[in-house]
Structures are given as C-alpha cells and as structure tokens.
C-alpha atoms as a PDB file:
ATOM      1  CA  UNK A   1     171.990  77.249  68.684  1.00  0.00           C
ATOM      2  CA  UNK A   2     171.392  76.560  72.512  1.00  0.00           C
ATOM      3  CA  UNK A   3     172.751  78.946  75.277  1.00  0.00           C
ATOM      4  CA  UNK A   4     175.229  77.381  77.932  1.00  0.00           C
ATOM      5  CA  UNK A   5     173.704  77.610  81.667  1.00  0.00           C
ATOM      6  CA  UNK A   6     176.124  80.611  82.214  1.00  0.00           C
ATOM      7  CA  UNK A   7     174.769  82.743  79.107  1.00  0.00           C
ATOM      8  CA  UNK A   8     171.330  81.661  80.611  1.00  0.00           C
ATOM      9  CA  UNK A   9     172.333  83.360  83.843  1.00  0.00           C
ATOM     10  CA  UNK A  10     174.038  86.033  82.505  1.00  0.00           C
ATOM     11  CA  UNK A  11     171.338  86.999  80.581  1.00  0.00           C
ATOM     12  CA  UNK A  12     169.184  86.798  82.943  1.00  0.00           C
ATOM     13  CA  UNK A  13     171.157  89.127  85.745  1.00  0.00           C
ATOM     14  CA  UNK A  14     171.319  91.584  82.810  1.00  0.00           C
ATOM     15  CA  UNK A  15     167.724  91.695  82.203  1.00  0.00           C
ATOM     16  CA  UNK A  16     167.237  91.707  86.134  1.00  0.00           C
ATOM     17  CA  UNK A  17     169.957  94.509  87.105  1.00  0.00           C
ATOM     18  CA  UNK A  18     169.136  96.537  83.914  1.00  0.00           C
ATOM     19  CA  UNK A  19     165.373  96.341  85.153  1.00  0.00           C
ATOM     20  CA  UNK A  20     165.964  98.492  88.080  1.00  0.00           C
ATOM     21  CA  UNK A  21     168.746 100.771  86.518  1.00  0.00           C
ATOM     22  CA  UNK A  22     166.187 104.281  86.754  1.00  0.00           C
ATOM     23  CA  UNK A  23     165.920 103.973  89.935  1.00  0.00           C
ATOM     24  CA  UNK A  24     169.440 102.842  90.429  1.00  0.00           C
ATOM     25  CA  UNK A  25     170.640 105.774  88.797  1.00  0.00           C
ATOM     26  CA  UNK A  26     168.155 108.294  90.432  1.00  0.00           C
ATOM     27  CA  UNK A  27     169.360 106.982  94.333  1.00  0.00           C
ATOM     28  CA  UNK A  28     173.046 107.035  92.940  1.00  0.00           C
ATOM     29  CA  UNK A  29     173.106 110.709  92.179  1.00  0.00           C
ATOM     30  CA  UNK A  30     171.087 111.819  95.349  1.00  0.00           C
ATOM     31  CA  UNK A  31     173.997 109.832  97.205  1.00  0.00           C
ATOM     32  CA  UNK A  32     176.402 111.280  95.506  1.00  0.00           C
ATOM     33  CA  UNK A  33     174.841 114.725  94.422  1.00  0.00           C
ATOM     34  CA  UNK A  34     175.915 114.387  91.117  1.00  0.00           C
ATOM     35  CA  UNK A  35     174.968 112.299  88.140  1.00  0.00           C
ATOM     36  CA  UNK A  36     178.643 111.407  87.062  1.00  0.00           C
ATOM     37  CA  UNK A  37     179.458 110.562  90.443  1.00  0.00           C
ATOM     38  CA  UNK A  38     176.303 108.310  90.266  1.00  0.00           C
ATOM     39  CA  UNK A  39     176.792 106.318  87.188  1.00  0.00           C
ATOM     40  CA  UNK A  40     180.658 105.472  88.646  1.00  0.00           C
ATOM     41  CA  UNK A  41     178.832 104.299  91.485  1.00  0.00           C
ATOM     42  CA  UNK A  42     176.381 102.345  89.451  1.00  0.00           C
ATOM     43  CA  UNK A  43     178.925 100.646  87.153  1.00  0.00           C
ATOM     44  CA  UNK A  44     181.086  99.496  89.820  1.00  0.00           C
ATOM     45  CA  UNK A  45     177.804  98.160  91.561  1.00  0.00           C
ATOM     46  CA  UNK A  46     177.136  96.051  88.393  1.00  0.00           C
ATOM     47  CA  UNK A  47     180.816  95.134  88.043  1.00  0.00           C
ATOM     48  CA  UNK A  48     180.644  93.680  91.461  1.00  0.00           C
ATOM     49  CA  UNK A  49     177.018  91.609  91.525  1.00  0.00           C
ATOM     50  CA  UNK A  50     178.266  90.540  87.852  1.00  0.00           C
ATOM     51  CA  UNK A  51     180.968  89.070  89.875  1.00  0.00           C
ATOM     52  CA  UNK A  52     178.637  86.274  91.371  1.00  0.00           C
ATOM     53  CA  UNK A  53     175.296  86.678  89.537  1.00  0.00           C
ATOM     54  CA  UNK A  54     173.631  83.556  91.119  1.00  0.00           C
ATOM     55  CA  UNK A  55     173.909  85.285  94.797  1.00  0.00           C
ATOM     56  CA  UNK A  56     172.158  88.952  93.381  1.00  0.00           C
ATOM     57  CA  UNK A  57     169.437  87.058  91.545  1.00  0.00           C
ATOM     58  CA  UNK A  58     168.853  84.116  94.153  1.00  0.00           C
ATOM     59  CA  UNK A  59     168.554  86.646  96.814  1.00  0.00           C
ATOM     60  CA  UNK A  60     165.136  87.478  98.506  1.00  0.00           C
ATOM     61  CA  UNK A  61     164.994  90.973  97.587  1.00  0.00           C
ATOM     62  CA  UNK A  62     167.384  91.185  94.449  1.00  0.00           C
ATOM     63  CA  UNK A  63     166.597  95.581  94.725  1.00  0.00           C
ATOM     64  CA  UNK A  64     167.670  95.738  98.079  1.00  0.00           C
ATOM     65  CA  UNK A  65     170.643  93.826  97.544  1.00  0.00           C
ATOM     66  CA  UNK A  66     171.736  96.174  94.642  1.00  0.00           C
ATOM     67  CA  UNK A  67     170.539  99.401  96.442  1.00  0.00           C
ATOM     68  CA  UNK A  68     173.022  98.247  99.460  1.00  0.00           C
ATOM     69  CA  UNK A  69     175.881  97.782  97.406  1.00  0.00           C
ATOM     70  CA  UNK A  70     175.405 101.109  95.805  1.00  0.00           C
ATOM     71  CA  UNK A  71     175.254 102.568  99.594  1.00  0.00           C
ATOM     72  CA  UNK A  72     178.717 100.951  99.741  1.00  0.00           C
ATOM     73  CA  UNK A  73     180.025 101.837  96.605  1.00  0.00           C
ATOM     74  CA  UNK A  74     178.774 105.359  97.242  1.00  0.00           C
ATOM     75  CA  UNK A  75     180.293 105.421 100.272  1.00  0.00           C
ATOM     76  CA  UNK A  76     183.655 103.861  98.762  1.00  0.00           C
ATOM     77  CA  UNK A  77     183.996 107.152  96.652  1.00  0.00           C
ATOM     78  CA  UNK A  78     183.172 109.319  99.077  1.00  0.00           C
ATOM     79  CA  UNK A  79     185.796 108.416 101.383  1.00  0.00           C
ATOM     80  CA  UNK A  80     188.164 108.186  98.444  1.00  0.00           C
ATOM     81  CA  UNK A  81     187.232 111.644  97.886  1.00  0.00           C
ATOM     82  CA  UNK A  82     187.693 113.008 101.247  1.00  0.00           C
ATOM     83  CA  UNK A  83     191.728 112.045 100.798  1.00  0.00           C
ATOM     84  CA  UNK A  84     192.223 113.979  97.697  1.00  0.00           C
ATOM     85  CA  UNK A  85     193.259 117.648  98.290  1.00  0.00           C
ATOM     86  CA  UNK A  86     192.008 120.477  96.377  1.00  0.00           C
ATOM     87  CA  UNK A  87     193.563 121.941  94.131  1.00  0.00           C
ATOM     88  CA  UNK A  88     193.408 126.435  93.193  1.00  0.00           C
ATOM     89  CA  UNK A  89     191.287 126.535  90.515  1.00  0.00           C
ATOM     90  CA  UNK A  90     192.579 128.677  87.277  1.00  0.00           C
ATOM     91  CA  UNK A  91     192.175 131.668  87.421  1.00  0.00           C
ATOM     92  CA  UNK A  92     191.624 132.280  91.172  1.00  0.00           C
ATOM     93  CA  UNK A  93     192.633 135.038  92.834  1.00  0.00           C
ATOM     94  CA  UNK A  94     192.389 133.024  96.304  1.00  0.00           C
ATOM     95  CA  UNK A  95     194.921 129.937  96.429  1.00  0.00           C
ATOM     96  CA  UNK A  96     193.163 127.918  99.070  1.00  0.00           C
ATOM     97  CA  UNK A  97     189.804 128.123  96.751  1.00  0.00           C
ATOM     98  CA  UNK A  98     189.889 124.416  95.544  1.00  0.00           C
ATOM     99  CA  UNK A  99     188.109 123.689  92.350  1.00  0.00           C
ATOM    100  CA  UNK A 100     185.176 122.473  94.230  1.00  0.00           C
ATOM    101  CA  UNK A 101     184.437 126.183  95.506  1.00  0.00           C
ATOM    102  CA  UNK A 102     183.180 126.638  91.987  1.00  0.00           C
ATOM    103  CA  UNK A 103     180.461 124.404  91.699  1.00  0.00           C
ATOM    104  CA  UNK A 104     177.488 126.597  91.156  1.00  0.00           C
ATOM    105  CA  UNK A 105     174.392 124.813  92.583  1.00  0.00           C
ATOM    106  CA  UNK A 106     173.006 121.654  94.869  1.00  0.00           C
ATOM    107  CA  UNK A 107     175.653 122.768  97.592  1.00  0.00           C
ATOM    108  CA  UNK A 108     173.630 122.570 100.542  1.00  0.00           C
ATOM    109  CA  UNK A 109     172.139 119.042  99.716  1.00  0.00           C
ATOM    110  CA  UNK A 110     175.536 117.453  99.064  1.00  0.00           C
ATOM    111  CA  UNK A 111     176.637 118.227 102.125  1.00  0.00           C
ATOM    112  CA  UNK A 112     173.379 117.480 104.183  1.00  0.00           C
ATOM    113  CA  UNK A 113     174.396 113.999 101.898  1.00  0.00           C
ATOM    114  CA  UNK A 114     178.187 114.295 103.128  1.00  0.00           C
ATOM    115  CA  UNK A 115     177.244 114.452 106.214  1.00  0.00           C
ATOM    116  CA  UNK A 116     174.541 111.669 106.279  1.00  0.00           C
ATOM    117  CA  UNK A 117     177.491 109.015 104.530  1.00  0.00           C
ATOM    118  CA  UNK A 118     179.885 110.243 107.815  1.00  0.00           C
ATOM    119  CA  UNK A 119     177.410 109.590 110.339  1.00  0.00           C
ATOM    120  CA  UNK A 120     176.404 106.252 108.360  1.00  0.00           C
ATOM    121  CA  UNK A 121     180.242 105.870 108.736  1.00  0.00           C
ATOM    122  CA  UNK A 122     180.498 105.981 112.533  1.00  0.00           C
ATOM    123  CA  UNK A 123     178.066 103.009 113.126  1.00  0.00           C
ATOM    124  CA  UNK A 124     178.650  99.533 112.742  1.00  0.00           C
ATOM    125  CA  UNK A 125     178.311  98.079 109.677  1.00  0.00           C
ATOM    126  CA  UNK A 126     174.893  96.299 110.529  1.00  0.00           C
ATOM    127  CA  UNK A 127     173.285  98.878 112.504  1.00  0.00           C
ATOM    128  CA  UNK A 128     174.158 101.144 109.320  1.00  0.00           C
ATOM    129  CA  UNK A 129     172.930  98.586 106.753  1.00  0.00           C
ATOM    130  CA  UNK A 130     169.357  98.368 108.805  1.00  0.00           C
ATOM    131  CA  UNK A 131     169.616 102.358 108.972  1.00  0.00           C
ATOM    132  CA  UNK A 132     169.584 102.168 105.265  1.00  0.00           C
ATOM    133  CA  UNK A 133     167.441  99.772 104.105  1.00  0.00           C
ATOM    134  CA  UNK A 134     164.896 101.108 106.950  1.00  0.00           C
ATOM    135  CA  UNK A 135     164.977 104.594 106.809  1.00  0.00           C
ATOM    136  CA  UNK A 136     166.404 105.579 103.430  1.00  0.00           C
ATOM    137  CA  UNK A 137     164.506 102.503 100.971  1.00  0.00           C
ATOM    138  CA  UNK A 138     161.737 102.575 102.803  1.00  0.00           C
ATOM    139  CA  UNK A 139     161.762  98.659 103.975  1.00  0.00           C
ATOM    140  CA  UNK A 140     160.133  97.725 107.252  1.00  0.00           C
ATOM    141  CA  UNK A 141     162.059  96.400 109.589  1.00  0.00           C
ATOM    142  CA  UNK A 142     161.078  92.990 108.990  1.00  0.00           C
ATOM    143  CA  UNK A 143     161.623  93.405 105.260  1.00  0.00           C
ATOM    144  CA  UNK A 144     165.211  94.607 105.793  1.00  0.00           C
ATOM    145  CA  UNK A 145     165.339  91.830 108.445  1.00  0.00           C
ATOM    146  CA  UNK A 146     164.574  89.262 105.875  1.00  0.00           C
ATOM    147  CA  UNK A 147     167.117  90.905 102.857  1.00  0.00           C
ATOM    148  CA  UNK A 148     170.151  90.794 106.118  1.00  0.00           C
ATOM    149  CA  UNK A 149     169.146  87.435 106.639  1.00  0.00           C
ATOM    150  CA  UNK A 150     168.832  87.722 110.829  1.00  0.00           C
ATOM    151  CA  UNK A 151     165.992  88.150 113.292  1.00  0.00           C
ATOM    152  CA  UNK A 152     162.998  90.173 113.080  1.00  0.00           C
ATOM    153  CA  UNK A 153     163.749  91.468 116.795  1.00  0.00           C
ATOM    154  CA  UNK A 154     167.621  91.448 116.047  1.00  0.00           C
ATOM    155  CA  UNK A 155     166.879  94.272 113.047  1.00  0.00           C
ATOM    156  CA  UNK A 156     165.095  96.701 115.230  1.00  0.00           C
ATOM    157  CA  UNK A 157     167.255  96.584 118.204  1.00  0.00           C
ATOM    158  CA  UNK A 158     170.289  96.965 115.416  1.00  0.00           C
ATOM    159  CA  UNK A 159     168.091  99.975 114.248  1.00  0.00           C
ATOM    160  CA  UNK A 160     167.373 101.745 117.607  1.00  0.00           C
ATOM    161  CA  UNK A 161     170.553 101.495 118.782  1.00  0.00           C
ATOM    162  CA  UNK A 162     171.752 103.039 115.635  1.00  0.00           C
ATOM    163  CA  UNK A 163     169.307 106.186 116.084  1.00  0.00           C
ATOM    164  CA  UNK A 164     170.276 106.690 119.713  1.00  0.00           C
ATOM    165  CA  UNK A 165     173.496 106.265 118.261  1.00  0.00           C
ATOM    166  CA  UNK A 166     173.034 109.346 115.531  1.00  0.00           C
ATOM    167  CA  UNK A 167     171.238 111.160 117.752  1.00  0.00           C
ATOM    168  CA  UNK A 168     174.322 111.284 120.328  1.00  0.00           C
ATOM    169  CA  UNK A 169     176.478 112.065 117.292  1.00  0.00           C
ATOM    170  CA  UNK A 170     174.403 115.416 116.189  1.00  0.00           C
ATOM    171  CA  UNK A 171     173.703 116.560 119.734  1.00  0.00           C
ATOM    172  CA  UNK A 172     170.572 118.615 121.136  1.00  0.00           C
ATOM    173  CA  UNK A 173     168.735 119.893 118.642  1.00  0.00           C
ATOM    174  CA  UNK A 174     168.072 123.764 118.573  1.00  0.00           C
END
C-alpha cells in the first residue's frame, strides 16, 4: 500500500515538528511561566504550521520558524489573559484577592516574563521578531536575517532600533 504525496508530507512535518517538541515545550513554559500554559501554546503552534506544512518544512530554519510562532502564540494568550478579570478566590477574606494571588511560587519570573511580552508588544512587529530570534534563540543577526527573509544590514538596524527602543521604554537604570 503506497502513501499519497500528502500522507508523505504529513508524515514528514510530524516527524519534523515532533523532533523539536523538548525544546518546544521547555521555551513554551519559560514564556508562559507555566507548563499548562505552555503546552496550549504548543498545540496551537502545531495546529497552525499543520495548517500549511510545505511552508514550516521548506523553510530555511524550520526551528526558528516554529520557535516564532510560539512567541506569537505565547503572546496571543497573554494578551487574552490580560482582559480577563480576577475573580475572589474561595475562601478569601480579601475580595479584590483574585485567584492568581494564590499561586505559591515562580512569581517574580513570570512577571520579569510579563513584562518582557509588553515591551516585545510596544515594538513593531519586525523589530520584535529580530529582538527574538536575536536575543532570546540565540541566532546571529544574519541567521535571523536569513529565517525573516530580508537584508543582513536591514536585521541589525531593525534590531538596534528596537534596543534603543526598550531602553527608552524602561528608563535610566538605577
């Protein structure tokens, strides 16, 4: 029994995207600061390359690609989660303590995290996606120049006008 062309390819993202799950996962859930909030962001990430399989695995850097749509995703829920309001837990005897008051650990990294998605936020969507791939994967700039698909030259002006940028945001340091 032969395999049409699409099993072929579907097999073959599977075996790609599964290949790089780990570290998928692990970069999910220090995005998110928490493991269930990284496998959401993981699934939807596979849901959407699954989508159009030929354009993840004929890419140049099939990792990067993933690891920028889980930046998105990531970012996706985040801002989802900045519209819902709190609710009292049970059993509080404050009302304004929301439920998220009683998460017991990690709460200084998620919001050094928080805070690194809203500044991320403020920049244009390039300069942002260079920010990442630079800074956060580890790419050079002429790496993450090659996975954007524009200049070299283009990248790192993108890039330093993205840290003066951030560093305007945060203001003089202490």
């Amino acid at each position: 029994m032969s395999q049409t062309s699409a099993e072929a390819r579907s097999t073959s993202f599977d075996e790609v995207f599964c290949g790089m799950l780990p570290k998928l996962y692990a970069r999910a859930a220090a995005l998110s600061g928490a493991a269930q909030g990284g496998e959401d962001a993981v699934h939807e990430v596979y849901l959407k390359l699954a989508s159009r399989p030929r354009r993840f695995l004929e890419h140049p850097e099939p990792a990067a690609y993933a690891f920028s749509a889980l930046a998105s995703a990531t970012r996706d829920a985040w801002r989802r989660e900045r519209r819902q309001v709190p609710t009292a837990g049970e059993g509080s005897d404050d009302p304004h303590r929301g439920t998220l008051g009683a998460w017991d650990g990690g709460v200084e990294q998620r919001t050094a995290e928080i805070e690194a998605v809203r500044l991320l936020d403020q920049l244009p969507r390039q300069q942002a996606r260079v920010v990442i791939l630079v800074d956060l994967d580890g790419y050079t700039t002429e790496q993450a120049a090659r996975i954007l698909g524009i200049g070299r030259g283009t990248a790192a002006r993108y890039r330093t006008r993205a840290v003066r940028r951030l560093r305007r945001l945060l203001g003089p340091r202490e």
